[in-house]
Protein backbone atom coordinates (compact mmCIF):
# COMPACT_ATOMS: atom_id res chain seq x y z
CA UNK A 1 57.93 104.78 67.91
CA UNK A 2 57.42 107.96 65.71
CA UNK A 3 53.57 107.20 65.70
CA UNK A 4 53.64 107.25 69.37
CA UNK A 5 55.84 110.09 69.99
CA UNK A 6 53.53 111.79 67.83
CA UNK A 7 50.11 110.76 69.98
CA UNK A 8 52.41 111.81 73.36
CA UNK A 9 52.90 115.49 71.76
CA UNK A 10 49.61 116.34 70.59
CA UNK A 11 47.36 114.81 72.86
CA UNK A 12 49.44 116.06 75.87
CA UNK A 13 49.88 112.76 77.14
CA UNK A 14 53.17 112.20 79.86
CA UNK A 15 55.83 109.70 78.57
CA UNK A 16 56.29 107.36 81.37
CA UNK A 17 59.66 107.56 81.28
CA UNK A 18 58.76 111.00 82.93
CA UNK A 19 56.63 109.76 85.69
CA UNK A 20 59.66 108.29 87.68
CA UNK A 21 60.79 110.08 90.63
CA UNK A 22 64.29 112.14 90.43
CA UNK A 23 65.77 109.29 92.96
CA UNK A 24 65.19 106.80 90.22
CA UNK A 25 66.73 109.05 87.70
CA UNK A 26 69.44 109.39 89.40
CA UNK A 27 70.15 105.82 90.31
CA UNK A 28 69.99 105.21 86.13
CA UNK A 29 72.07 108.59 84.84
CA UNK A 30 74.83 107.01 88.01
CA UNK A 31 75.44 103.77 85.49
CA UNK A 32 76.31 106.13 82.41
CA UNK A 33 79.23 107.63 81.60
CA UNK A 34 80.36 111.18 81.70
CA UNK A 35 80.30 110.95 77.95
CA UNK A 36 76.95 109.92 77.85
CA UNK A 37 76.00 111.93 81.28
CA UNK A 38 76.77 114.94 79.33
CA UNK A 39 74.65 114.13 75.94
CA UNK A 40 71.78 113.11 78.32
CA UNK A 41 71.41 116.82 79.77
CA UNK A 42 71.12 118.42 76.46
CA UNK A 43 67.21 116.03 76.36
CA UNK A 44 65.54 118.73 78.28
CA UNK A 45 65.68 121.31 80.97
CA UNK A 46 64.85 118.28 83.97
CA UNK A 47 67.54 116.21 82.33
CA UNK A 48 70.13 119.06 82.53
CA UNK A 49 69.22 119.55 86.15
CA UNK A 50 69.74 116.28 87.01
CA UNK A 51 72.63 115.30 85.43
CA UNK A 52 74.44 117.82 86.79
CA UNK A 53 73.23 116.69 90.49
CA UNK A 54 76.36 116.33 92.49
CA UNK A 55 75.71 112.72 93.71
CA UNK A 56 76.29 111.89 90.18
CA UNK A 57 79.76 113.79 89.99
CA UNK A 58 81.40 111.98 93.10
CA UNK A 59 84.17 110.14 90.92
CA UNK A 60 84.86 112.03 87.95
CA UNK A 61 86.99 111.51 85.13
CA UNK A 62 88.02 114.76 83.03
CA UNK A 63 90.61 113.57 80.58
CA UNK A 64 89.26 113.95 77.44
CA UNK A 65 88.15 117.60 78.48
CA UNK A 66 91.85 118.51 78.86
CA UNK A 67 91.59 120.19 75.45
CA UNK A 68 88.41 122.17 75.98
CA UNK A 69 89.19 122.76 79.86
CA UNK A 70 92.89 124.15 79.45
CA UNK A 71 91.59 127.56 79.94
CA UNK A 72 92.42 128.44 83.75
CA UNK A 73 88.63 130.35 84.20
CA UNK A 74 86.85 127.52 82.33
CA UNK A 75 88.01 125.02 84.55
CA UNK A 76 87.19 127.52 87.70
CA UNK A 77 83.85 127.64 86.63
CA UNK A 78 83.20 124.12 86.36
CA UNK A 79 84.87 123.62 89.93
CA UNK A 80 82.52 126.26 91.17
CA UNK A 81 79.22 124.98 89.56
CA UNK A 82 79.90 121.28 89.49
CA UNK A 83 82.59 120.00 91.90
CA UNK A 84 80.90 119.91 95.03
CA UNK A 85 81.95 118.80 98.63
CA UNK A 86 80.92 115.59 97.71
CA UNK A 87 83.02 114.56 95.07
CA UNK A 88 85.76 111.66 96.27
CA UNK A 89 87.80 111.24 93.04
CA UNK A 90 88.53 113.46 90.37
CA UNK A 91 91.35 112.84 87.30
CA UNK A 92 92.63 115.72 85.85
CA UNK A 93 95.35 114.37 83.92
CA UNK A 94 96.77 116.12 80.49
CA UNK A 95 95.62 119.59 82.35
CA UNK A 96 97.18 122.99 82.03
CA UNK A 97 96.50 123.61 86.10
CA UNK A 98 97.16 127.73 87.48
CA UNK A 99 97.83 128.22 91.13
CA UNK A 100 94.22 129.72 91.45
CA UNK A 101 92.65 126.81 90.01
CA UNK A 102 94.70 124.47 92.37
CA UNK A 103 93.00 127.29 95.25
CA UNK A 104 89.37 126.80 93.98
CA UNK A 105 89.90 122.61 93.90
CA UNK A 106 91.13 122.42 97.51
CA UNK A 107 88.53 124.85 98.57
CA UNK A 108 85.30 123.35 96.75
CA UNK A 109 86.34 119.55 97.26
CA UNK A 110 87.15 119.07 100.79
CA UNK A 111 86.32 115.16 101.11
CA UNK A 112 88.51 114.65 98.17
CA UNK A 113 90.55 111.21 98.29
CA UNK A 114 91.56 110.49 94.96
CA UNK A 115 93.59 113.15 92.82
CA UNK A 116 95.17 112.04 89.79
CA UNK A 117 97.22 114.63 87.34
CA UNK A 118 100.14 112.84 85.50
CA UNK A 119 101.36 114.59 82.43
CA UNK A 120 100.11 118.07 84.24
CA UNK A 121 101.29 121.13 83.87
CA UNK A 122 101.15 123.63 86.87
CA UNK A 123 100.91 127.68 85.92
CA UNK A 124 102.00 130.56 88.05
CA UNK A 125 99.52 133.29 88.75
CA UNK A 126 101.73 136.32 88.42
CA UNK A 127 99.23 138.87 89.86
CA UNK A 128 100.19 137.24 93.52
CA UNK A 129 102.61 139.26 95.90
CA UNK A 130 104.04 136.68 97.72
CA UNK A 131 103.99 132.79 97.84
CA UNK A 132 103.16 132.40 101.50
CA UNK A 133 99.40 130.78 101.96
CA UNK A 134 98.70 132.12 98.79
CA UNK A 135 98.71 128.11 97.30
CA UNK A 136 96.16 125.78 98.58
CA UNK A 137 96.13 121.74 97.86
CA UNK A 138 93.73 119.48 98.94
CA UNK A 139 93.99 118.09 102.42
CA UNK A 140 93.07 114.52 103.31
CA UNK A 141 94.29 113.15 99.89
CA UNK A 142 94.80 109.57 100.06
CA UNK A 143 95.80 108.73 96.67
CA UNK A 144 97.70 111.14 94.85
CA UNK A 145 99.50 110.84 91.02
CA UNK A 146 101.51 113.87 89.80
CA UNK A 147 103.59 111.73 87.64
CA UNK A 148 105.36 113.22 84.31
CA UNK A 149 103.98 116.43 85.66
CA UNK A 150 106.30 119.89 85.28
CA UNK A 151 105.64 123.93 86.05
CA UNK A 152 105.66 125.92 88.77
CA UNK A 153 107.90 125.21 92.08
CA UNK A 154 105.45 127.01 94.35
CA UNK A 155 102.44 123.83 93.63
CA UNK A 156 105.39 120.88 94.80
CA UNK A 157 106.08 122.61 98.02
CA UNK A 158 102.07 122.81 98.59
CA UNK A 159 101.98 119.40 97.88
CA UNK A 160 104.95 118.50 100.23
CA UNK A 161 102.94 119.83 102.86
CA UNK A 162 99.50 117.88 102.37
CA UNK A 163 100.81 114.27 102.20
CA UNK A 164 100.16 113.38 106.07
CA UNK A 165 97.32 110.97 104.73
CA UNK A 166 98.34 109.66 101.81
CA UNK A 167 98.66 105.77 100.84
CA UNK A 168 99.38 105.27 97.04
CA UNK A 169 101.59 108.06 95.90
CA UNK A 170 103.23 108.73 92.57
CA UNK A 171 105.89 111.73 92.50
CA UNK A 172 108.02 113.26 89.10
CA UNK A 173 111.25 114.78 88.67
CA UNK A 174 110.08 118.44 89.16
CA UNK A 175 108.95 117.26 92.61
CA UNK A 176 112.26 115.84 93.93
CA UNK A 177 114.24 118.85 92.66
CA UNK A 178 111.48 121.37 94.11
CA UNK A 179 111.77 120.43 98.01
CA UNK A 180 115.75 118.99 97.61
CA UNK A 181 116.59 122.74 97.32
CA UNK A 182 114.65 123.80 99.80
CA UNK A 183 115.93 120.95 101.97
CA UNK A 184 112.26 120.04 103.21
CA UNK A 185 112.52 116.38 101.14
CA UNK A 186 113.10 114.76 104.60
CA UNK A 187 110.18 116.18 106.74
CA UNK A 188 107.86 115.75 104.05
CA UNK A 189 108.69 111.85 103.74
CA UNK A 190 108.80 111.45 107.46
CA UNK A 191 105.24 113.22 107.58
CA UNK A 192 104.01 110.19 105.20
CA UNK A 193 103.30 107.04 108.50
CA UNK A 194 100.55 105.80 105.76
CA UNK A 195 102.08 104.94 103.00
CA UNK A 196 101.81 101.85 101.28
CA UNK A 197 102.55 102.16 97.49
CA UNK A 198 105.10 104.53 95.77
CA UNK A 199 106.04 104.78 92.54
CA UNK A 200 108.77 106.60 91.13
CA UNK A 201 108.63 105.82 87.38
CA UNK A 202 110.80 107.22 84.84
CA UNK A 203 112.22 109.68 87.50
CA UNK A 204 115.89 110.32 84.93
CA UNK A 205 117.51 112.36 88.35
CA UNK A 206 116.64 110.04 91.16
CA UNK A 207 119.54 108.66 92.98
CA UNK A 208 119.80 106.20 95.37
CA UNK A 209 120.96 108.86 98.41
CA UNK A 210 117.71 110.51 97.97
CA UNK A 211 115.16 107.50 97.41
CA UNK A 212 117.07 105.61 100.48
CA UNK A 213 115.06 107.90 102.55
CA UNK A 214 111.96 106.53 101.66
CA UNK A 215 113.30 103.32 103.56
CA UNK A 216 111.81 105.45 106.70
CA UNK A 217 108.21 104.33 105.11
CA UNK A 218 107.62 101.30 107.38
CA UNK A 219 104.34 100.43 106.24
CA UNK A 220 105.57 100.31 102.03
CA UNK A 221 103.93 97.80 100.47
CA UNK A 222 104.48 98.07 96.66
CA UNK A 223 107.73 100.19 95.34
CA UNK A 224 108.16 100.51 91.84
CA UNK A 225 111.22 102.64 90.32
CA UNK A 226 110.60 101.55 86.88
CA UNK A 227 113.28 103.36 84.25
CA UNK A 228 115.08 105.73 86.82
CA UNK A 229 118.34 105.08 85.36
CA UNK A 230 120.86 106.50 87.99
CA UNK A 231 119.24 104.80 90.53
CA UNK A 232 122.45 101.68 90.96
CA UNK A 233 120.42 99.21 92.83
CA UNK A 234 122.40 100.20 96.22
CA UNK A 235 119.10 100.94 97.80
CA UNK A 236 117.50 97.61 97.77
CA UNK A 237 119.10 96.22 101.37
CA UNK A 238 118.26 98.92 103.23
CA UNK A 239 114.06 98.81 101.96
CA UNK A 240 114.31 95.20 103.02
CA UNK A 241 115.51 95.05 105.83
CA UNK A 242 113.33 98.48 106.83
CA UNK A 243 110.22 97.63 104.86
CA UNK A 244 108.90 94.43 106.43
CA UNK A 245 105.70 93.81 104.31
CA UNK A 246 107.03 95.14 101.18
CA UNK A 247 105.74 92.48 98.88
CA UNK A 248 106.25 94.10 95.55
CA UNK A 249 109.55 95.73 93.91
CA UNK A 250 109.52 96.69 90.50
CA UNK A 251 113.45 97.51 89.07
CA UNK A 252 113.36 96.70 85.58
CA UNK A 253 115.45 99.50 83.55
CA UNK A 254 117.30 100.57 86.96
CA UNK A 255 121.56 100.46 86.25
CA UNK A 256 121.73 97.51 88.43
CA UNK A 257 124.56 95.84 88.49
CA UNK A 258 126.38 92.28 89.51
CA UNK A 259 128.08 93.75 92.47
CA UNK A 260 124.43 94.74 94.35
CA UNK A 261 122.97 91.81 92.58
CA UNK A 262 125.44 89.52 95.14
CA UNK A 263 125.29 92.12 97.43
CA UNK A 264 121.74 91.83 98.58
CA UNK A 265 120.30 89.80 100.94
CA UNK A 266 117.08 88.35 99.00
CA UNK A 267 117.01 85.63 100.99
CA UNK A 268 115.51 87.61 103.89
CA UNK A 269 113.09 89.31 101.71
CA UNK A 270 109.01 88.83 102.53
CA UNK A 271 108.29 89.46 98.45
CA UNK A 272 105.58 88.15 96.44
CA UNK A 273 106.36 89.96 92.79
CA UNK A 274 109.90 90.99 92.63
CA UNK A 275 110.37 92.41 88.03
CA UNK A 276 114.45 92.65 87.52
CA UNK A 277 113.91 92.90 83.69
CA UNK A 278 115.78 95.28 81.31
CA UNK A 279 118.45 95.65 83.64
CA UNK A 280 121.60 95.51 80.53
CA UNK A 281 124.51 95.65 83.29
CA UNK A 282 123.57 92.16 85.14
CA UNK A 283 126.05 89.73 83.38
CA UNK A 284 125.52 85.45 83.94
CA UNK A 285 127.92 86.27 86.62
CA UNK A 286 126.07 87.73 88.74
CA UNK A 287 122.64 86.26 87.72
CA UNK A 288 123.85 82.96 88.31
CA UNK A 289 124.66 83.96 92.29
CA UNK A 290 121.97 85.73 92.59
CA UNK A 291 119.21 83.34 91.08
CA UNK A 292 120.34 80.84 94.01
CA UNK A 293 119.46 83.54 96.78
CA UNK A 294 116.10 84.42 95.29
CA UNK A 295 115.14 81.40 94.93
CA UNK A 296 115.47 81.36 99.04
CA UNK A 297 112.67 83.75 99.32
CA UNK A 298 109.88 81.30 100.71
CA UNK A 299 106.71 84.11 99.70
CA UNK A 300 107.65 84.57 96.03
CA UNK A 301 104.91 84.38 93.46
CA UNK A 302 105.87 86.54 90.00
CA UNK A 303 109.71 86.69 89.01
CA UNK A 304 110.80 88.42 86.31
CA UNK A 305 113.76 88.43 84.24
CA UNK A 306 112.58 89.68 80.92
CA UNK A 307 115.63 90.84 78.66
CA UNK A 308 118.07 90.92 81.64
CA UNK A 309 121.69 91.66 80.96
CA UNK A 310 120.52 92.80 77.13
CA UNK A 311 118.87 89.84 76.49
CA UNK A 312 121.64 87.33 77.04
CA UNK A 313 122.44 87.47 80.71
CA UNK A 314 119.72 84.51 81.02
CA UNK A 315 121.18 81.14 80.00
CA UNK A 316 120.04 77.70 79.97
CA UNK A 317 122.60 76.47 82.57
CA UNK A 318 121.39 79.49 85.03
CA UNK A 319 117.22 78.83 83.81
CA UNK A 320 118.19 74.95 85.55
CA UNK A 321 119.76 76.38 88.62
CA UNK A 322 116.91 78.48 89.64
CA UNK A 323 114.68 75.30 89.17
CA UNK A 324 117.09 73.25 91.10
CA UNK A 325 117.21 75.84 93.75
CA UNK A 326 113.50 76.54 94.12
CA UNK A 327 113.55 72.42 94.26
CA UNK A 328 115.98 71.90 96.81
CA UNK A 329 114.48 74.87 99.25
CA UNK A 330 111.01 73.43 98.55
CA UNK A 331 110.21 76.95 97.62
CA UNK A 332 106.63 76.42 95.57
CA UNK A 333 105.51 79.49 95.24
CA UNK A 334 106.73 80.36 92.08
CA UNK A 335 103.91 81.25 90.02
CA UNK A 336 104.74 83.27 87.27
CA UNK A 337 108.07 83.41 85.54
CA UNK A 338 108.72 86.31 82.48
CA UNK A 339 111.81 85.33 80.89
CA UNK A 340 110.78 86.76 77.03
CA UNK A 341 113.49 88.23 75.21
CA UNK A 342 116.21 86.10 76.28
CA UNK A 343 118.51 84.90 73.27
CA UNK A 344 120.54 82.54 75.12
CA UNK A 345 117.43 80.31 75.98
CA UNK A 346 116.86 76.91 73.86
CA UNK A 347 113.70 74.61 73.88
CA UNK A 348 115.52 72.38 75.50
CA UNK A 349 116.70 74.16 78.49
CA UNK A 350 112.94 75.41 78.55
CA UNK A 351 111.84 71.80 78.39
CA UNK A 352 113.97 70.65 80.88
CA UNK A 353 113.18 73.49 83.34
CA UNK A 354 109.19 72.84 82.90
CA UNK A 355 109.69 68.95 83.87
CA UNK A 356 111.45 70.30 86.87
CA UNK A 357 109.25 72.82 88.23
CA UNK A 358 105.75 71.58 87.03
CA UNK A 359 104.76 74.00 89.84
CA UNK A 360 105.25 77.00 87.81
CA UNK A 361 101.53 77.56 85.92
CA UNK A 362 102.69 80.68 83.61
CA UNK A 363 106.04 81.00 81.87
CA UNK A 364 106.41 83.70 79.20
CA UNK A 365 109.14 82.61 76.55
CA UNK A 366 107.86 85.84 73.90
CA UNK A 367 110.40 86.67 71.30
CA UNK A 368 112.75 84.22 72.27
CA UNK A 369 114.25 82.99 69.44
CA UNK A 370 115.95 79.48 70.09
CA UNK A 371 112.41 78.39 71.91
CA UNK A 372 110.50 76.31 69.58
CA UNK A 373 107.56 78.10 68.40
CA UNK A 374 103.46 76.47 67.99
CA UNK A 375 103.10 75.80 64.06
CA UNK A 376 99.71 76.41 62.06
CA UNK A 377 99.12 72.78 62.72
CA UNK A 378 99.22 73.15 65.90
CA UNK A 379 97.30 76.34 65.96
CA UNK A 380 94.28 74.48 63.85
CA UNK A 381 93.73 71.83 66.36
CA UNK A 382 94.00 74.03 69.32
CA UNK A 383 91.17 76.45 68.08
CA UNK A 384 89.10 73.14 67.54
CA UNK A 385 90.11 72.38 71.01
CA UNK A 386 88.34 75.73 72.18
CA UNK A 387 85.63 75.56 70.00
CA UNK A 388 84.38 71.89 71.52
CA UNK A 389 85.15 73.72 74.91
CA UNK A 390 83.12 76.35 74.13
CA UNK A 391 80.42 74.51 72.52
CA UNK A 392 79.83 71.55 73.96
CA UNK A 393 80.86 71.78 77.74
CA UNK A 394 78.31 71.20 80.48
CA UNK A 395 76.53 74.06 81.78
CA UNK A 396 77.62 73.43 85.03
CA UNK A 397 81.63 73.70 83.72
CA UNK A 398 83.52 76.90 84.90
CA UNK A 399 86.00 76.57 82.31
CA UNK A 400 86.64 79.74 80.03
CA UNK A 401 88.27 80.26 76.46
CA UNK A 402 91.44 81.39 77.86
CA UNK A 403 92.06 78.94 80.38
CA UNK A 404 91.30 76.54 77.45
CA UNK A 405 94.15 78.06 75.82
CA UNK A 406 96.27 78.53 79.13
CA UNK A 407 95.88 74.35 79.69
CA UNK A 408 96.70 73.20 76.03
CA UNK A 409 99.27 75.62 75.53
CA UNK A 410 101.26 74.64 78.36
CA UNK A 411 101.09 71.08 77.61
CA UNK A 412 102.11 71.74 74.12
CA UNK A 413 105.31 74.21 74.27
CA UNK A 414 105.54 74.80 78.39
CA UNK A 415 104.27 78.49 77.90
CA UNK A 416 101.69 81.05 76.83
CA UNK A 417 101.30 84.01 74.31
CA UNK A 418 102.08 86.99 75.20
CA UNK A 419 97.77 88.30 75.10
CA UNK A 420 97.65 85.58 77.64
CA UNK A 421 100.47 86.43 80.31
CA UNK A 422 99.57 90.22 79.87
CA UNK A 423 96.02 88.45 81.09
CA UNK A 424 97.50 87.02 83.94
CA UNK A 425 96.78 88.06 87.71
CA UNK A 426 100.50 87.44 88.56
CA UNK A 427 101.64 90.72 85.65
CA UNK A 428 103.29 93.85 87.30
CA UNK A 429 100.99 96.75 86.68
CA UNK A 430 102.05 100.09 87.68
CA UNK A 431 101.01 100.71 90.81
CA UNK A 432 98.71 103.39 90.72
């Protein structure tokens, strides 16, 4: 390669690597990324010009610049040189964010969908006389995650006013406590006809009063209040019977109690994933009644009831009931079951509950300690298993490694590993 490199230089002879058109080198710099975008412009002077070509810079993802790019006129300079009006997606998350940087954003990318700054912090320009107009947001957003993000008041009320479009939306404390006071919460959420997925993570000052409104978001499709402590659960009727399509409600960590537990009318409920886990005030009172009416809801795919009622809210008696239940109301649905970290489960109740609902393809029994666990025996033969799967199946077989696993590891203990349930399609991901 040297030798030839060598023959290219001094006999003035064109690489053909250089003979391609710009179109084709920018159809092969679009499959690298950024990282690499930026080591390919330091080849030459026609590398550096096209790598910086704004078809190329359409979705772009800044986080690991949040270090070198935390300088407010550093970052202005790259939105003025390379964020053009064409770029859809941009994530800025981990940033140190000024007003006038938030200006030169919304004024440079105007077909911008996609905004993503959790963990941002937004900076005050102090120069400024007055807040009116002076802070611009982009318009049109359809996606927009500002989660974990804290600073200056004046950036949540120009966000309050730009969420007309918006479908997936993720909102922090700072937010909440920004328009409550200047009582604009309510014509902000009633400005939102398009939403479909919120989430409300680790919000510590939510309460249920305030996220109630959110009921008034008829077309809410995924909800997730994951950790928001004060919310007490008293919410949950009013999204159902509002929401019509919601299909996924993440609660696990809410202070949800037996009272709303029997309170609620799940039966109604059009859910597909419905996560209840970490909830410690749910007692086997008021898991047992409400297991019963859950098992009612005729769409339900993904349950989960990981470490309910600190771990021992989930019995063996109550694990039976919801099979009987989904049994009796012919409800088949059922999926996916997380009920890891419960210490009042045994093998046998497990057992028994997999013989009864042989319908259910994934149940996740991690870290619970009464449930027999697979011995090194066992282990042995089922990498051999895998390995003759692997090795010797027909080309013409679909079959993978994992659901190799998945089908012997079911058979053998009536659940999976915990690498294999976080593999599943039926597992909660945030949102967003």
């Amino acid at each position: 390669m040297f030798v030839e490199l060598l023959d290219v230089v001094f006999n003035r002879k064109v690489a053909p690597i250089f003979c391609l058109d710009e179109g084709t080198f920018i159809k092969i710099f679009s499959y690298l990324s950024l990282k690499d975008l930026m080591r390919a412009s330091q080849v030459c002077r026609f590398w550096y010009r096209l790598s910086f070509d704004l078809l190329l810079w359409k979705n772009t993802d800044l986080r690991r610049f949040c270090n070198s790019l935390n300088d407010s006129t550093k970052f202005q300079a790259l939105a003025n040189t390379r964020l053009g009006n064409k770029i859809n997606y941009i994530d800025l998350s981990g940033f140190a964010l000024s007003e006038e940087s938030l200006r030169v954003l919304a004024t440079r990318c105007k077909k911008l969908r996609v905004l993503k700054m959790r963990s941002a912090t937004f900076t005050q320009n102090y120069h400024r006389t007055s807040d009116k107009d002076y802070v611009l947001f982009p318009k049109h957003l359809e996606c927009l995650d500002i989660r974990f993000s804290h600073g200056s008041p004046s950036v949540y009320r120009a966000i309050g006013k730009e969420l007309k479009h918006v479908k997936w939306l993720g909102l922090c404390d700072a937010f909440f406590q920004t328009l409550i006071a200047d009582d604009s919460l309510e014509t902000t959420i009633d400005s939102m006809e398009h939403l479909r997925k919120l989430d409300l993570s680790h919000c510590l000052t939510l309460k249920d009063t305030v996220l109630a409104l959110f009921a008034r978001c008829r077309n809410l499709e995924v909800l997730s209040v994951r950790r928001c402590s004060f919310l007490t659960g008293a919410f949950i009727d009013n999204f159902l019977g509002s929401c019509k399509v919601l299909k996924t409600l993440i609660l696990d960590g809410i202070s949800l109690d037996d009272e709303t537990m029997q309170r609620v009318t799940w039966r109604s409920a059009s859910l597909k994933h419905l996560e209840l886990g970490w909830c410690r005030f749910i007692t086997q009172t008021g898991l047992q009644s409400a297991v019963t009416q859950i098992a009612k809801i005729q769409s339900l795919e993904y349950l989960g009831l990981c470490a309910i009622g600190e771990e021992r809210a989930l019995t063996d008696h109550i694990l039976l009931e919801l099979g009987v239940s989904l049994s009796r109301w012919r409800s088949r649905t059922l999926k996916s079951l997380n009920v890891s970290r419960s210490r009042a489960l045994t093998q046998d109740g497990v057992a028994e509950f997999r013989r009864s609902c042989s319908f259910v393809e994934m149940l996740d029994t991690t870290d619970c300690p009464a449930v027999r666990k697979s011995t090194k025996k066992d282990q042995r033969k089922l990498d051999d298993f895998e390995k003759d799967q692997v090795y010797e199946k027909s080309p013409l077989t679909n079959i993978t490694i994992s659901e190799c696993y998945n089908k012997i590891y079911r058979r053998r203990n009536g659940s999976i590993s915990a690498t294999q349930f976080a593999r599943s399609k039926y597992v909660l991901e945030t949102p967003l």
